[in-house]
Protein backbone atom coordinates (compact mmCIF):
# COMPACT_ATOMS: atom_id res chain seq x y z
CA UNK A 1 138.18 124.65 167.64
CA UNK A 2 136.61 127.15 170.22
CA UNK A 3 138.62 130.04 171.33
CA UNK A 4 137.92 131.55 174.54
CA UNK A 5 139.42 134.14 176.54
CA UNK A 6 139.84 133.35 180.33
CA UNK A 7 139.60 136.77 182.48
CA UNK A 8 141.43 136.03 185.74
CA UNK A 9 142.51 139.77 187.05
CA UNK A 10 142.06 141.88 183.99
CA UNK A 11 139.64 144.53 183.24
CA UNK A 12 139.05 145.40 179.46
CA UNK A 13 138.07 148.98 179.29
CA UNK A 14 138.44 149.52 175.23
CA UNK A 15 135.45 147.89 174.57
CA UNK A 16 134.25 150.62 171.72
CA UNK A 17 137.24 149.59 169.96
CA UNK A 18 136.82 145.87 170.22
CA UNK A 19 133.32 145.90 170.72
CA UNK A 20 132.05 141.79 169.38
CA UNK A 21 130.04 142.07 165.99
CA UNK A 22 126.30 141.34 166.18
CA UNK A 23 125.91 137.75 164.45
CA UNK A 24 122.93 139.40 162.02
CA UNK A 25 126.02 141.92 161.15
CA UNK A 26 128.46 139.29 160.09
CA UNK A 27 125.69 137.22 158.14
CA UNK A 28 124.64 140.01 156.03
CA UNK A 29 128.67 140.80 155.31
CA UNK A 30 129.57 137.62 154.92
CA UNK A 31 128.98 137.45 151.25
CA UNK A 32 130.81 140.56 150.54
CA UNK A 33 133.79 139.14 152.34
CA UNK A 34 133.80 135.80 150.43
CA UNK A 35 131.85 135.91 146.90
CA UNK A 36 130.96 139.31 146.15
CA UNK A 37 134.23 141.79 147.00
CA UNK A 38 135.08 144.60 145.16
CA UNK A 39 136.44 147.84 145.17
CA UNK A 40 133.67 150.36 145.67
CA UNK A 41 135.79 153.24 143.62
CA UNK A 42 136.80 150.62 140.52
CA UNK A 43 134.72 150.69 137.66
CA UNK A 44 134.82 146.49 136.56
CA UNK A 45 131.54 144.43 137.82
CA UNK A 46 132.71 143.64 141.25
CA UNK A 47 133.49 147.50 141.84
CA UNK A 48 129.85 148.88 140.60
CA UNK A 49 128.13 146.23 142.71
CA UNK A 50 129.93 146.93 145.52
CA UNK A 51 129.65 150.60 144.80
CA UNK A 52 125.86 150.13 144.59
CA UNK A 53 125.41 148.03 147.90
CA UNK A 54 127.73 151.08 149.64
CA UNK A 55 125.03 153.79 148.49
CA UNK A 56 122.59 151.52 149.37
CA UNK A 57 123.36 151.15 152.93
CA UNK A 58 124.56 155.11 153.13
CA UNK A 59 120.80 155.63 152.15
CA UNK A 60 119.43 153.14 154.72
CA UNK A 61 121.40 154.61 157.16
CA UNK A 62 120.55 158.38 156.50
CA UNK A 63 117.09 157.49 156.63
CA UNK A 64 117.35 156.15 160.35
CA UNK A 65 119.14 159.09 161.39
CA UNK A 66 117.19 161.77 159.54
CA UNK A 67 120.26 162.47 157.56
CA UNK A 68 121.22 163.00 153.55
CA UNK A 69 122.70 159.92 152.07
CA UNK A 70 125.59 162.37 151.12
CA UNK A 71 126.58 163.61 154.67
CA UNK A 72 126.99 160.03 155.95
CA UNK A 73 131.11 158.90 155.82
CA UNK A 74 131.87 155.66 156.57
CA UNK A 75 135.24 155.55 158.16
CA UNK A 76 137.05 152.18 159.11
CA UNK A 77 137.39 153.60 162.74
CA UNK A 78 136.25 156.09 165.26
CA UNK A 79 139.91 157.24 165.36
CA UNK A 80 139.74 157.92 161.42
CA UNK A 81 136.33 159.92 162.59
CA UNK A 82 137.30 162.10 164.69
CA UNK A 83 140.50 162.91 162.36
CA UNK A 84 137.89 163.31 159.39
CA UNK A 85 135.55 165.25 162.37
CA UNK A 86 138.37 167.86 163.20
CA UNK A 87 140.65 168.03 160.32
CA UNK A 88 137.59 168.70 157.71
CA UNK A 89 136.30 171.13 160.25
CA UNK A 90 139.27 173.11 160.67
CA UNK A 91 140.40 173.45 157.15
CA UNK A 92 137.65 175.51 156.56
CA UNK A 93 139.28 178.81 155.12
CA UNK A 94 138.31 182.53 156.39
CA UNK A 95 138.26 182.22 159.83
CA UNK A 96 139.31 184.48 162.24
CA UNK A 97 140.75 184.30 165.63
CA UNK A 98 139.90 180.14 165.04
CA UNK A 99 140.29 177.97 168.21
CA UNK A 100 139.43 174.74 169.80
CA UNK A 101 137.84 173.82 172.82
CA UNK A 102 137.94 170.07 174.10
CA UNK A 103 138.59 168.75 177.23
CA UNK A 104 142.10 167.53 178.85
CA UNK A 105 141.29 163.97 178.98
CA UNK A 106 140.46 163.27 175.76
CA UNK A 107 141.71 160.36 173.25
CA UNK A 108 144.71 160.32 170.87
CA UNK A 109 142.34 160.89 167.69
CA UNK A 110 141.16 163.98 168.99
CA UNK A 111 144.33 165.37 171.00
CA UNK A 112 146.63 165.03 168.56
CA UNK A 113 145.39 166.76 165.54
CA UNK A 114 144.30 169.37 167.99
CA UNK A 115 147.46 170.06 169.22
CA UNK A 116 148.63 169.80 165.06
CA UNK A 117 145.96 172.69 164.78
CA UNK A 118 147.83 174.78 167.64
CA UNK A 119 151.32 174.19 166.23
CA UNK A 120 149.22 176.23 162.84
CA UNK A 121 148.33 179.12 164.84
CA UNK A 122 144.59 178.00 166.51
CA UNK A 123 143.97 178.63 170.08
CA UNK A 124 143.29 175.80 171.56
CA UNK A 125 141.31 175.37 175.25
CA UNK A 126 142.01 172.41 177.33
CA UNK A 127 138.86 171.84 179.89
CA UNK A 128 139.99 170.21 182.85
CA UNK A 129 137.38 167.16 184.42
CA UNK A 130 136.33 166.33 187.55
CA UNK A 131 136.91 162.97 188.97
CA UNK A 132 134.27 161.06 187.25
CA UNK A 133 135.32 162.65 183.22
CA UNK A 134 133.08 165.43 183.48
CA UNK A 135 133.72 169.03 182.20
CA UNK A 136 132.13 171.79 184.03
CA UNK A 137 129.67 172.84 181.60
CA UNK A 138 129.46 176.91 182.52
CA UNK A 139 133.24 176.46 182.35
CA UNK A 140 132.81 174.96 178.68
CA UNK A 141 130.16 177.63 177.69
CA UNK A 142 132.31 180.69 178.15
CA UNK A 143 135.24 179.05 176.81
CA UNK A 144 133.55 177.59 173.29
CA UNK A 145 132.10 181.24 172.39
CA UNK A 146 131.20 182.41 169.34
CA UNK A 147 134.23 181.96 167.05
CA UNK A 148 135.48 178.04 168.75
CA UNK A 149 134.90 174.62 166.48
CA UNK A 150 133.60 172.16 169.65
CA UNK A 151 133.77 168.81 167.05
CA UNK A 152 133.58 165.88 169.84
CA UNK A 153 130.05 166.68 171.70
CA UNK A 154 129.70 170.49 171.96
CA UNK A 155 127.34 172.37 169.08
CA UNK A 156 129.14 175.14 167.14
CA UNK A 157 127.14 178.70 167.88
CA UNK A 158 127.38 181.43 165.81
């Protein structure tokens, strides 16, 4: 049976969160969803193999991004990234007069923890957009500084 979805006066606008998988995708996964599953952190068969084909593709990955194998993180979502992306950041002990910049229109995964980080004493800088989503980037320069963490877009200085 064929499912299909009949758009009569709807607009989907999450589509990075339910973007469709590219067929090659699902035929290379499919036999680690059926025949070869495992946990990649248990230490029986299935677990080393699947532990093996994880550092495998962490490699393969690094090397089309011009990356280490060990600083690539696979997450199960971009909101578990850009937890990982802010909370790893800002755990980082020693710094002074810490504070975030990011701007006002930003999603859950990066507002909330952000505002978590203010409630624990960081500054934290709203930028306001214009009416296409666009910070004011002179606006953005003076407020990110030497001392601010910028994780979604902006490079850290200092």
């Amino acid at each position: 049976m064929k499912c299909e979805r009949i758009w009569t006066d709807s607009a989907g606008l999450d589509y990075n969160a339910t973007t469709p998988i590219y067929p090659e995708v699902v035929d290379a996964m499919m036999p680690w969803f059926r025949e070869r599953f495992g946990n990649p952190s248990s230490e029986h068969f299935f677990g080393r193999e699947a532990r093996e084909q994880l550092e495998f593709s962490r490699a393969e990955v690094a090397t089309l991004i011009g990356a280490k194998a060990d600083e690539i993180v696979f997450t199960c979502s971009a909101s578990e990234a850009n937890n990982l992306a802010i909370w790893g950041t800002t755990l980082e002990p020693g710094r002074s007069n810490p504070f975030l910049v990011i701007s006002d229109i930003e999603h859950p995964s990066v507002l909330q923890p952000s505002l978590h980080r203010k409630e624990d004493g960081w500054g934290l800088v709203l930028l306001p957009v214009d009416s296409f989503g666009r910070i004011d980037l002179r606006e953005a320069e003076g407020a990110i500084g030497v001392l601010a963490i910028a994780p979604c877009g902006c490079k850290q200085r200092g």
